[in-house]
PDB file of N, CA and C in Angstrom:
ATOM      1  N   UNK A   1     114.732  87.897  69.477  1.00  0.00           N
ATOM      2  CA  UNK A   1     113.639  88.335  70.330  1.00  0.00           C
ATOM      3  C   UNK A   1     113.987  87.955  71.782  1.00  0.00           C
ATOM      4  N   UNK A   2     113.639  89.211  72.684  1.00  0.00           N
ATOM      5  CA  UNK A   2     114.283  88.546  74.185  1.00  0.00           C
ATOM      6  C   UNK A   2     112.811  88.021  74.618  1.00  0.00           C
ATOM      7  N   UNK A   3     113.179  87.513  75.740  1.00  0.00           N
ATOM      8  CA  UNK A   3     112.099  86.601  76.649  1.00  0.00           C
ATOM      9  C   UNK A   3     111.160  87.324  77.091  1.00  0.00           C
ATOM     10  N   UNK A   4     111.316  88.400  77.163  1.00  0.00           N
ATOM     11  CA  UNK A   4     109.991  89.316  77.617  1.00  0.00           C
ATOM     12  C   UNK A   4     109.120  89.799  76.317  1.00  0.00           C
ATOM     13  N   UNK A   5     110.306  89.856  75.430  1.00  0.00           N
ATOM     14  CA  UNK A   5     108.717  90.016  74.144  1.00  0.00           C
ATOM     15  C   UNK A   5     108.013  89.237  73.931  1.00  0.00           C
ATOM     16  N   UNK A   6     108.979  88.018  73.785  1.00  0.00           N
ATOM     17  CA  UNK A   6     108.262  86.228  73.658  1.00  0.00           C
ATOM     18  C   UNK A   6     106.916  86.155  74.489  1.00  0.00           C
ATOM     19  N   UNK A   7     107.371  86.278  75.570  1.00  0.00           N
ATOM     20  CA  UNK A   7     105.930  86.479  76.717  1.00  0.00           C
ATOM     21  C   UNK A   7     104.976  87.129  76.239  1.00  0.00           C
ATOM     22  N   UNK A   8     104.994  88.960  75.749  1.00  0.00           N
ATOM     23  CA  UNK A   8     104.394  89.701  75.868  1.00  0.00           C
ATOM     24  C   UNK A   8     103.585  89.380  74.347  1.00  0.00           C
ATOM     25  N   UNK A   9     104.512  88.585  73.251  1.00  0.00           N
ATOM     26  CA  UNK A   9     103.752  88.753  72.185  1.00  0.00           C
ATOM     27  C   UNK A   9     102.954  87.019  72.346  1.00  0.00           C
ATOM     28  N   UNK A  10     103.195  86.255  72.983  1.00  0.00           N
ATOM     29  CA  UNK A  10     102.452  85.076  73.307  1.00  0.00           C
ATOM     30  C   UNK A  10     100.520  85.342  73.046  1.00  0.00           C
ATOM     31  N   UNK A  11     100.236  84.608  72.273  1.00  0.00           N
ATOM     32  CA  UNK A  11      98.387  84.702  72.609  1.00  0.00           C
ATOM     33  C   UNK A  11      97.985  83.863  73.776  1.00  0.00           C
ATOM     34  N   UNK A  12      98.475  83.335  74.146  1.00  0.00           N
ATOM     35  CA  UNK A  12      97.581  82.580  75.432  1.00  0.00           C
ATOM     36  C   UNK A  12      97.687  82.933  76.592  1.00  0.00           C
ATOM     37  N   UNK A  13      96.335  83.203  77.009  1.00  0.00           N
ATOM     38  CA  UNK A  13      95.641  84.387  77.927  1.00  0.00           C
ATOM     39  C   UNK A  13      96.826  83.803  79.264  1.00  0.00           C
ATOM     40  N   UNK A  14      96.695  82.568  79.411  1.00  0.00           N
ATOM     41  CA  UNK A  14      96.846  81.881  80.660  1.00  0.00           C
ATOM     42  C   UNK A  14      98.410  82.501  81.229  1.00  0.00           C
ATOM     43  N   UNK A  15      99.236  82.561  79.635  1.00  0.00           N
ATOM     44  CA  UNK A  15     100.664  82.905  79.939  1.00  0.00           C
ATOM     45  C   UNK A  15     100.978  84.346  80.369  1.00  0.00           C
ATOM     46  N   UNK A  16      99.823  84.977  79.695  1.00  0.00           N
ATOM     47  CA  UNK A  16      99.903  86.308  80.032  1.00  0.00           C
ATOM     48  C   UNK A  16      99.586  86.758  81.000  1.00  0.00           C
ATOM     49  N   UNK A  17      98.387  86.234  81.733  1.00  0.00           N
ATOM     50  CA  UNK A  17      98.074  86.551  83.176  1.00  0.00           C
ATOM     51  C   UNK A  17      99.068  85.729  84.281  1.00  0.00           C
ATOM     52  N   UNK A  18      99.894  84.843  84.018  1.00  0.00           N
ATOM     53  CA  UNK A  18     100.978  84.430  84.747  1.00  0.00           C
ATOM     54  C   UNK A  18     101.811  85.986  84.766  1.00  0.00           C
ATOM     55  N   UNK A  19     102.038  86.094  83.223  1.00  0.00           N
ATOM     56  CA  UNK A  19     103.272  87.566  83.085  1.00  0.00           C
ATOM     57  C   UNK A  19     102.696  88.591  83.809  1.00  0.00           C
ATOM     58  N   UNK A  20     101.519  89.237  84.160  1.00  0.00           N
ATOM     59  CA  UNK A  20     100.824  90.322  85.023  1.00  0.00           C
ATOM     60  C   UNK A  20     101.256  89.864  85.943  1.00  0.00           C
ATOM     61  N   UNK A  21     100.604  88.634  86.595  1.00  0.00           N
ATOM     62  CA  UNK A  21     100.856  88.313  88.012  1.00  0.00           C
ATOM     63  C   UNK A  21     102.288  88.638  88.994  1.00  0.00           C
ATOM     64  N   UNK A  22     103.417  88.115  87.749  1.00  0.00           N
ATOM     65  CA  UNK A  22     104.683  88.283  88.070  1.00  0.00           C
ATOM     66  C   UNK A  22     105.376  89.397  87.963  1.00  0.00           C
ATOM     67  N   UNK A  23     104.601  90.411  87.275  1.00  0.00           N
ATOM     68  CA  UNK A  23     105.359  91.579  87.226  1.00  0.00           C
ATOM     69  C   UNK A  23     104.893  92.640  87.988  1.00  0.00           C
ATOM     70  N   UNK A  24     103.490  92.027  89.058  1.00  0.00           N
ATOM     71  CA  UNK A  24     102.662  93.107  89.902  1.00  0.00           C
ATOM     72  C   UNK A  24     103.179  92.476  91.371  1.00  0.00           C
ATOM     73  N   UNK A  25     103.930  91.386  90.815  1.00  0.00           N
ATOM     74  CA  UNK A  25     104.914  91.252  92.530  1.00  0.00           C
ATOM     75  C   UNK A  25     106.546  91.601  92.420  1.00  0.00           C
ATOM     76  N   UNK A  26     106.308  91.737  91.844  1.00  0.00           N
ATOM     77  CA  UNK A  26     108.068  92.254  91.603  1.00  0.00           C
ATOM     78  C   UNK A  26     107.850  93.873  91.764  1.00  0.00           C
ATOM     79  N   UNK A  27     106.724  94.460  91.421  1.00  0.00           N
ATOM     80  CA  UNK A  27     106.319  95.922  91.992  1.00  0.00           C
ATOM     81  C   UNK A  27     106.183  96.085  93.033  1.00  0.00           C
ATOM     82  N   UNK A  28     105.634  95.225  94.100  1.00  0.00           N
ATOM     83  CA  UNK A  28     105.378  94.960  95.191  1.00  0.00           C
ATOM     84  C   UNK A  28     106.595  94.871  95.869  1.00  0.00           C
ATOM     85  N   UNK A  29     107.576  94.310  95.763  1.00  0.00           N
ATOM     86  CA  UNK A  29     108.769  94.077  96.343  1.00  0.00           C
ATOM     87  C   UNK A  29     109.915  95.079  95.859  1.00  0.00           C
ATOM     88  N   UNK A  30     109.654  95.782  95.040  1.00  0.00           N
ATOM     89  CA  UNK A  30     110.533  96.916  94.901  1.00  0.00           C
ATOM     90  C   UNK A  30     109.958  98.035  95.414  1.00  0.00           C
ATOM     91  N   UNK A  31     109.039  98.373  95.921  1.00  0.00           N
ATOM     92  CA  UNK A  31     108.252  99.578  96.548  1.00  0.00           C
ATOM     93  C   UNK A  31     108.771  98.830  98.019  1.00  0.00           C
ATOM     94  N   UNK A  32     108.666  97.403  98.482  1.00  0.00           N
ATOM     95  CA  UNK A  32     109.560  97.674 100.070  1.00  0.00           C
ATOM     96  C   UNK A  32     111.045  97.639 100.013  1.00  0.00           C
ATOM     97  N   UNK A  33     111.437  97.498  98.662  1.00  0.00           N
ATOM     98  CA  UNK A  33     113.114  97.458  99.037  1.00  0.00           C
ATOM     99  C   UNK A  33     113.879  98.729  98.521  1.00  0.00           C
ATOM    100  N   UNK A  34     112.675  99.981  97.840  1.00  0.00           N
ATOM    101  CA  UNK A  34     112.987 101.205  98.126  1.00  0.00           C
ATOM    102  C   UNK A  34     112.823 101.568  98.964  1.00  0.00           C
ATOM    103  N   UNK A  35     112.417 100.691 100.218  1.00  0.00           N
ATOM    104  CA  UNK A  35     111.806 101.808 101.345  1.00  0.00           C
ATOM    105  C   UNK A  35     112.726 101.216 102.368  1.00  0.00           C
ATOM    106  N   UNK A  36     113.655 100.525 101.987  1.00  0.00           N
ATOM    107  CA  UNK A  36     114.340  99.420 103.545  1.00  0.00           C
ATOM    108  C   UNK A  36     115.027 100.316 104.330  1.00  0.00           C
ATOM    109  N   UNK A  37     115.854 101.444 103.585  1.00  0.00           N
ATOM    110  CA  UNK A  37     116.108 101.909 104.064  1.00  0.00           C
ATOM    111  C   UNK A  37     115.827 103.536 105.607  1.00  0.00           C
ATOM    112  N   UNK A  38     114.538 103.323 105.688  1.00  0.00           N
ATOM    113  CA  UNK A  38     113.748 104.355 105.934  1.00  0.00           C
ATOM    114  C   UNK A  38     113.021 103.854 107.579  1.00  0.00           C
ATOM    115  N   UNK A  39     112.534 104.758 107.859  1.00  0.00           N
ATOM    116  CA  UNK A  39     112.155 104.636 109.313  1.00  0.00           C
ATOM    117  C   UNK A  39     110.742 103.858 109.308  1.00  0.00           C
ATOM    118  N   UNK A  40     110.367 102.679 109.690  1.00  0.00           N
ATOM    119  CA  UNK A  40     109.226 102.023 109.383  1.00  0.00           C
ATOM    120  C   UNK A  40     108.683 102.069 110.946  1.00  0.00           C
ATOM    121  N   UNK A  41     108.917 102.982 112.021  1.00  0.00           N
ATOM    122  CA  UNK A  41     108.072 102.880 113.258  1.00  0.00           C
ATOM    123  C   UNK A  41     108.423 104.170 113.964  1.00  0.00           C
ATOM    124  N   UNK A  42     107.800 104.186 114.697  1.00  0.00           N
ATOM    125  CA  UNK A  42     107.344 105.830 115.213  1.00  0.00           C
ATOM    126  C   UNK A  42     106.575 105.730 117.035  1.00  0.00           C
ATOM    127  N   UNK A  43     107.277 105.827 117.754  1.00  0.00           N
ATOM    128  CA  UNK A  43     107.209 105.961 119.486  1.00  0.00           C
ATOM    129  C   UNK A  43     106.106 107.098 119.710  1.00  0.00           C
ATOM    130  N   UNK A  44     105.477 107.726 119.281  1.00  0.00           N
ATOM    131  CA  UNK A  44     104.881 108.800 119.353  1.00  0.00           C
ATOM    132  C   UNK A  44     103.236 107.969 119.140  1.00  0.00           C
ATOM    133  N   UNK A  45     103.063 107.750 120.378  1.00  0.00           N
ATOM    134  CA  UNK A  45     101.558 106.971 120.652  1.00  0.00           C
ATOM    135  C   UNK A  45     100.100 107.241 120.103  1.00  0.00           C
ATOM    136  N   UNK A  46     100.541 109.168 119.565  1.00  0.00           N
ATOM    137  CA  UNK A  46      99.297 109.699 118.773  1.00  0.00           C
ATOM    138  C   UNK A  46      99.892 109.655 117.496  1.00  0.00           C
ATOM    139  N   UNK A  47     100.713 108.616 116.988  1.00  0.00           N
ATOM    140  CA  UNK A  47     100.971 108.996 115.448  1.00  0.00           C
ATOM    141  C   UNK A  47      99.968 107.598 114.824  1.00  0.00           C
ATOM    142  N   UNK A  48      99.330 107.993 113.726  1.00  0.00           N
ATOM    143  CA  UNK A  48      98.727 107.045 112.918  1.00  0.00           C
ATOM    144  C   UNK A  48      98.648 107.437 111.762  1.00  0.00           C
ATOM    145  N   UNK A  49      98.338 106.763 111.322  1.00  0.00           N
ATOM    146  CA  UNK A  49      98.670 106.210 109.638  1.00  0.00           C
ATOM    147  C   UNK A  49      98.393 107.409 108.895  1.00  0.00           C
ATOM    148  N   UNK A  50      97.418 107.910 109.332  1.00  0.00           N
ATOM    149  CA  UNK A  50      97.054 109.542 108.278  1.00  0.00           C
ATOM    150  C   UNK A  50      98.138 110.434 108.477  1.00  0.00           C
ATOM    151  N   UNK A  51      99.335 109.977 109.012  1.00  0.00           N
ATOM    152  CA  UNK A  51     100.048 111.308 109.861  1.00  0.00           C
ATOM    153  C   UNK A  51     101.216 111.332 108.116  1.00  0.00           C
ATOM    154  N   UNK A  52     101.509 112.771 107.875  1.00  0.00           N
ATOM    155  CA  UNK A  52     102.329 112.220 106.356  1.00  0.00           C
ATOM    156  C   UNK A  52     103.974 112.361 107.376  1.00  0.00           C
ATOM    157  N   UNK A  53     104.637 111.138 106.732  1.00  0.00           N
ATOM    158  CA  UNK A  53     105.705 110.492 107.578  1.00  0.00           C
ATOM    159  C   UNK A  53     106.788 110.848 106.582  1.00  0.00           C
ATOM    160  N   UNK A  54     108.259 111.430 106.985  1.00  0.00           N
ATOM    161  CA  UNK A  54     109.212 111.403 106.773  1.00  0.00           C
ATOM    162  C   UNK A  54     109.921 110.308 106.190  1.00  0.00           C
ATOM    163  N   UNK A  55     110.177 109.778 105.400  1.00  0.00           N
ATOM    164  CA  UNK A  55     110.369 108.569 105.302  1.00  0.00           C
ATOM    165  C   UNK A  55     112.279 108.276 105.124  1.00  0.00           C
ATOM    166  N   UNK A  56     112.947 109.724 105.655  1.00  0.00           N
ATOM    167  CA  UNK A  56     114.236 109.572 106.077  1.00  0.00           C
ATOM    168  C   UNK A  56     114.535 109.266 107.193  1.00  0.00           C
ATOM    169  N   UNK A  57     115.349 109.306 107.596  1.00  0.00           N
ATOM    170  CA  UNK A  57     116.419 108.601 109.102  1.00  0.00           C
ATOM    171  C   UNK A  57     115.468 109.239 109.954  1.00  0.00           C
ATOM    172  N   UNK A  58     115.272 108.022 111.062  1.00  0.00           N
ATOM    173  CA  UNK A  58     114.686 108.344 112.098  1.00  0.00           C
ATOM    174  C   UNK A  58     115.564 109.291 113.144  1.00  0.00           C
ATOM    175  N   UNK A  59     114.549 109.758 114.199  1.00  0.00           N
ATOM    176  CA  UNK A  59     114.619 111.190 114.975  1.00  0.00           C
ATOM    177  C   UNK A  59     114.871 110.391 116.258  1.00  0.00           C
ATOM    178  N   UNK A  60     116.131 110.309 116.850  1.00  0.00           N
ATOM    179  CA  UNK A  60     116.075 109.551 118.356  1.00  0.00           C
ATOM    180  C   UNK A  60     116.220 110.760 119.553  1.00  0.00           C
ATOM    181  N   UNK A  61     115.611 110.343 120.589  1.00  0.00           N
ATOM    182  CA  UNK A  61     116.035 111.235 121.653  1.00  0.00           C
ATOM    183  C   UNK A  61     117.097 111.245 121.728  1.00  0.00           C
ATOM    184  N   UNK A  62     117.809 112.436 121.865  1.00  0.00           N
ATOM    185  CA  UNK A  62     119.314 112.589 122.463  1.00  0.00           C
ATOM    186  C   UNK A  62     119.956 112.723 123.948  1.00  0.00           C
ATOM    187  N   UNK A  63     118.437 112.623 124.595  1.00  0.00           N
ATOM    188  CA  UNK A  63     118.934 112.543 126.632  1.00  0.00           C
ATOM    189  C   UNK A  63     118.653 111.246 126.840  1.00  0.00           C
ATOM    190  N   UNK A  64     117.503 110.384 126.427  1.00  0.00           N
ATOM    191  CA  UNK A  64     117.682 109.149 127.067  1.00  0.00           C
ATOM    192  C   UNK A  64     118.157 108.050 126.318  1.00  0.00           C
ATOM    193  N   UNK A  65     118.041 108.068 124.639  1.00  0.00           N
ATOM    194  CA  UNK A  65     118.137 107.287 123.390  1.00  0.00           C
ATOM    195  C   UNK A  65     117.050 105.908 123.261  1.00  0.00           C
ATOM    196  N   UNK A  66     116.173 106.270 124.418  1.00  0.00           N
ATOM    197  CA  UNK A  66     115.115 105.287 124.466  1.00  0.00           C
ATOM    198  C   UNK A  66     114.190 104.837 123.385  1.00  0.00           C
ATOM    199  N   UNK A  67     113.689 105.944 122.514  1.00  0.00           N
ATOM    200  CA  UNK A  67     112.701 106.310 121.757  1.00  0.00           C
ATOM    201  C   UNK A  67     113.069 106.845 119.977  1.00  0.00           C
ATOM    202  N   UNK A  68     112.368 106.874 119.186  1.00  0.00           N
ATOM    203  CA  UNK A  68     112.543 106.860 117.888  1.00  0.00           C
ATOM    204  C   UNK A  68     111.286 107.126 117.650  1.00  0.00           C
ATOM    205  N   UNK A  69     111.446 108.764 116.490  1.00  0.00           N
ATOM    206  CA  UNK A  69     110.170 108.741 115.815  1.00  0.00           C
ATOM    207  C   UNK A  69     110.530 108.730 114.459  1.00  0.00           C
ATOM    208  N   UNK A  70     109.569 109.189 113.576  1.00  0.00           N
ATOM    209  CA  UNK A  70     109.758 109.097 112.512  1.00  0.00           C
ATOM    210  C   UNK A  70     109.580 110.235 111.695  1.00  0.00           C
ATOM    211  N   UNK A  71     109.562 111.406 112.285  1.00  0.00           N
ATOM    212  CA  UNK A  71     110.415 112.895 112.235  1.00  0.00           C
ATOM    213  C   UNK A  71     110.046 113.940 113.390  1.00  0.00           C
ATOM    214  N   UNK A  72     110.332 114.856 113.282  1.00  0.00           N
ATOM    215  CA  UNK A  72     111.175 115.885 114.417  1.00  0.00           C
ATOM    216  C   UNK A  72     109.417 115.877 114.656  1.00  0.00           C
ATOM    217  N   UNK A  73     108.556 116.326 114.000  1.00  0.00           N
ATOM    218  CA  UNK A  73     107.310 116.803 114.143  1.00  0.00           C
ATOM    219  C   UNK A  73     106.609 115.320 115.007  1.00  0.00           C
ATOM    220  N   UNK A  74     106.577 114.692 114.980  1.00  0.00           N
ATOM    221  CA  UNK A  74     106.192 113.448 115.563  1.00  0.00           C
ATOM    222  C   UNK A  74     107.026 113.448 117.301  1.00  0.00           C
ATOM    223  N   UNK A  75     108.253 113.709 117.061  1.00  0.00           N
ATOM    224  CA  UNK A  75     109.005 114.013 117.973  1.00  0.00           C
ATOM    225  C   UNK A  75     108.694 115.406 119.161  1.00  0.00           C
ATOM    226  N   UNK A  76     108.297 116.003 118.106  1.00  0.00           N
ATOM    227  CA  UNK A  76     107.784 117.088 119.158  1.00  0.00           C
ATOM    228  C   UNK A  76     107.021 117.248 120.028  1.00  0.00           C
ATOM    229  N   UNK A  77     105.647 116.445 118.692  1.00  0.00           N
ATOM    230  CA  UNK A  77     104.444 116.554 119.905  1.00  0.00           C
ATOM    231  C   UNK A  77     104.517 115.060 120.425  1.00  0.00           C
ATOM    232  N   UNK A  78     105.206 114.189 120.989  1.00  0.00           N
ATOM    233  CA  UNK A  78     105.325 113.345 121.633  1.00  0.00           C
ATOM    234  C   UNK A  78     106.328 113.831 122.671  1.00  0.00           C
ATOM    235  N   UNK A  79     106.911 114.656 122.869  1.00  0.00           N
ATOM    236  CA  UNK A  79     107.365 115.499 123.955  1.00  0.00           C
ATOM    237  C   UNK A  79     106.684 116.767 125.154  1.00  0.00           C
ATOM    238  N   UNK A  80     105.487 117.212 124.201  1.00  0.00           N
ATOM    239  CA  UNK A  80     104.623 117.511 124.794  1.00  0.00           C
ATOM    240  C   UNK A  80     103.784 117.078 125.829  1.00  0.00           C
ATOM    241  N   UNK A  81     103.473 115.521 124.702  1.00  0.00           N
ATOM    242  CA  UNK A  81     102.195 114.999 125.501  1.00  0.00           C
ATOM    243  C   UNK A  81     102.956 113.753 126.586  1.00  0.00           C
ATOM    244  N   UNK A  82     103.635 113.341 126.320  1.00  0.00           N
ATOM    245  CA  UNK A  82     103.831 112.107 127.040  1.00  0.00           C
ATOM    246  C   UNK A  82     105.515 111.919 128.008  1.00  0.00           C
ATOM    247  N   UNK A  83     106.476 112.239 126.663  1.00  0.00           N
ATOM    248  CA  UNK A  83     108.052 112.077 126.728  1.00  0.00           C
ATOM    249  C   UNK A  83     108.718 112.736 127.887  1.00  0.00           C
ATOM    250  N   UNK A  84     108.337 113.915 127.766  1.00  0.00           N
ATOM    251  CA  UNK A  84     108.775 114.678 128.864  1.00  0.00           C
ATOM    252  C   UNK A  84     108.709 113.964 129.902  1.00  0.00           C
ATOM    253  N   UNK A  85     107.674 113.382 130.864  1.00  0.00           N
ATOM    254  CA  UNK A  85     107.535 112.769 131.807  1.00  0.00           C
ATOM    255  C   UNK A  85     108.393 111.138 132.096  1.00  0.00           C
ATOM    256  N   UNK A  86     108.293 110.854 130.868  1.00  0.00           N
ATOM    257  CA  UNK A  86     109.403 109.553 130.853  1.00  0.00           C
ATOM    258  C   UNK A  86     110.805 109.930 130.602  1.00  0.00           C
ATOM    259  N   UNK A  87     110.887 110.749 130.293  1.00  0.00           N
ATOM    260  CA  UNK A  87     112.293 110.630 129.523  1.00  0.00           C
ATOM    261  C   UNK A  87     113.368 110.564 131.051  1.00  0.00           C
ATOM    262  N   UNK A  88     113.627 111.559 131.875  1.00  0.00           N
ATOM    263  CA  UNK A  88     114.287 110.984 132.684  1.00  0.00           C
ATOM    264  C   UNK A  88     114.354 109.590 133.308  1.00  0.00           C
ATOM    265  N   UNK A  89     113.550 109.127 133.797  1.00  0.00           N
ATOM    266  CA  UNK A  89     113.775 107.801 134.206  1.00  0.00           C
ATOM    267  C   UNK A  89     114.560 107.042 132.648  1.00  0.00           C
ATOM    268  N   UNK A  90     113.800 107.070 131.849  1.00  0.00           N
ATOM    269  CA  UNK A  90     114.523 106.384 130.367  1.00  0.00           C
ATOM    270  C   UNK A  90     116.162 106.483 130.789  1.00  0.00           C
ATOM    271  N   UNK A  91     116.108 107.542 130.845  1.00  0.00           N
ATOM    272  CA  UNK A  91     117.885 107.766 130.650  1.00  0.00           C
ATOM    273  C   UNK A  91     118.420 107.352 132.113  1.00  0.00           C
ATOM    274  N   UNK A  92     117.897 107.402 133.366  1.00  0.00           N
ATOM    275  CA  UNK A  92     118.171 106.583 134.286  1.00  0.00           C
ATOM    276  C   UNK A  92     118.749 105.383 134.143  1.00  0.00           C
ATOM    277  N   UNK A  93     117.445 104.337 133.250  1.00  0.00           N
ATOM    278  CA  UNK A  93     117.428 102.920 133.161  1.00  0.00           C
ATOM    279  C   UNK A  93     118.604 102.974 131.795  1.00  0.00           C
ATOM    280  N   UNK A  94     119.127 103.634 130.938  1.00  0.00           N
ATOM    281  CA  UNK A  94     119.700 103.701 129.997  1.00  0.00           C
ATOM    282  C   UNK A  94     121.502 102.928 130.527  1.00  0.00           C
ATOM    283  N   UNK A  95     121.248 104.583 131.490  1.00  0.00           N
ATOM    284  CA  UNK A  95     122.912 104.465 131.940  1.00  0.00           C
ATOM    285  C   UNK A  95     122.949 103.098 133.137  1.00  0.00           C
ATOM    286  N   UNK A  96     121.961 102.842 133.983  1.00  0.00           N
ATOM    287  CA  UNK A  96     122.532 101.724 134.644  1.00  0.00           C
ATOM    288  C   UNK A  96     122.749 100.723 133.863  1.00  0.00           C
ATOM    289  N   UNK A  97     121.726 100.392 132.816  1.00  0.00           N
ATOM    290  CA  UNK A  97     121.922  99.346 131.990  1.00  0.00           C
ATOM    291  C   UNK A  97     123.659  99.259 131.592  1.00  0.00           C
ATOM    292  N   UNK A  98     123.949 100.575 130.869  1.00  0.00           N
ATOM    293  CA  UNK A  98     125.113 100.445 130.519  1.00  0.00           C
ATOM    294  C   UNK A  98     126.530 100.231 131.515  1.00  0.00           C
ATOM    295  N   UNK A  99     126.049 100.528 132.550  1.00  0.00           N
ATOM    296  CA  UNK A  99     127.097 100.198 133.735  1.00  0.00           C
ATOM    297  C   UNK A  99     127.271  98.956 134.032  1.00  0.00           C
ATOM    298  N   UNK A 100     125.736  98.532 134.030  1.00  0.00           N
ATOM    299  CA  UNK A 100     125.812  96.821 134.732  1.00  0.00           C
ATOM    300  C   UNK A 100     126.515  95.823 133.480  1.00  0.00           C
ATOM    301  N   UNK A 101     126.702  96.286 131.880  1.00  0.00           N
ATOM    302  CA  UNK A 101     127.502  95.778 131.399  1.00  0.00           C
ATOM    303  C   UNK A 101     128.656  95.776 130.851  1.00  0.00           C
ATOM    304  N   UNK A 102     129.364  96.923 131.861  1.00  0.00           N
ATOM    305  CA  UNK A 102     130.675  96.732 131.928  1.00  0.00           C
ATOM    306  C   UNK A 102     131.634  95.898 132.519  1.00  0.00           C
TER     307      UNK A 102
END
């Protein structure tokens, strides 16, 4: 008999609600370490939680590399409303940055 039947066929409540406990955090921690790989933040100031999120490789600007959303659609309308207006300077402060550490 392996150790998990032992557990599971155990009568005492106490051991068994230890065994729930431990197996509803080990669910818990495999739902974030399927997700490690995935975009967990989003630059797009009107995105919130109701928004349904891509949960592949994040979307970076490609003129200034300032910014990261968490897909093209998030990306878009954060180009509309806000990006556009920053993005040059971004890429301004981008490239001096990168000069001053050469």
């Amino acid at each position: 008999m392996t150790l998990v039947e032992r557990i599971k066929s155990n009568p005492d409540p106490a051991v068994l609600q230890v065994w729930r406990e431990f197996i509803d955090g080990l669910a818990l921690y495999d739902k974030a370490y399927s997700n490690k790989d995935s975009v967990g933040l989003c630059d797009n100031l009107l995105h919130t939680q109701d928004f349904a999120v891509d949960r592949g490789r994040g979307v970076q600007c490609l003129w200034c590399h300032s910014v990261v959303y968490c897909s093209r659609q998030c990306q878009h309308d954060d180009w509309r409303v806000f990006h556009r207006e920053e993005c040059p300077n971004s890429r301004l402060n981008r490239i001096g940055t990168y000069a001053l550490s050469l």
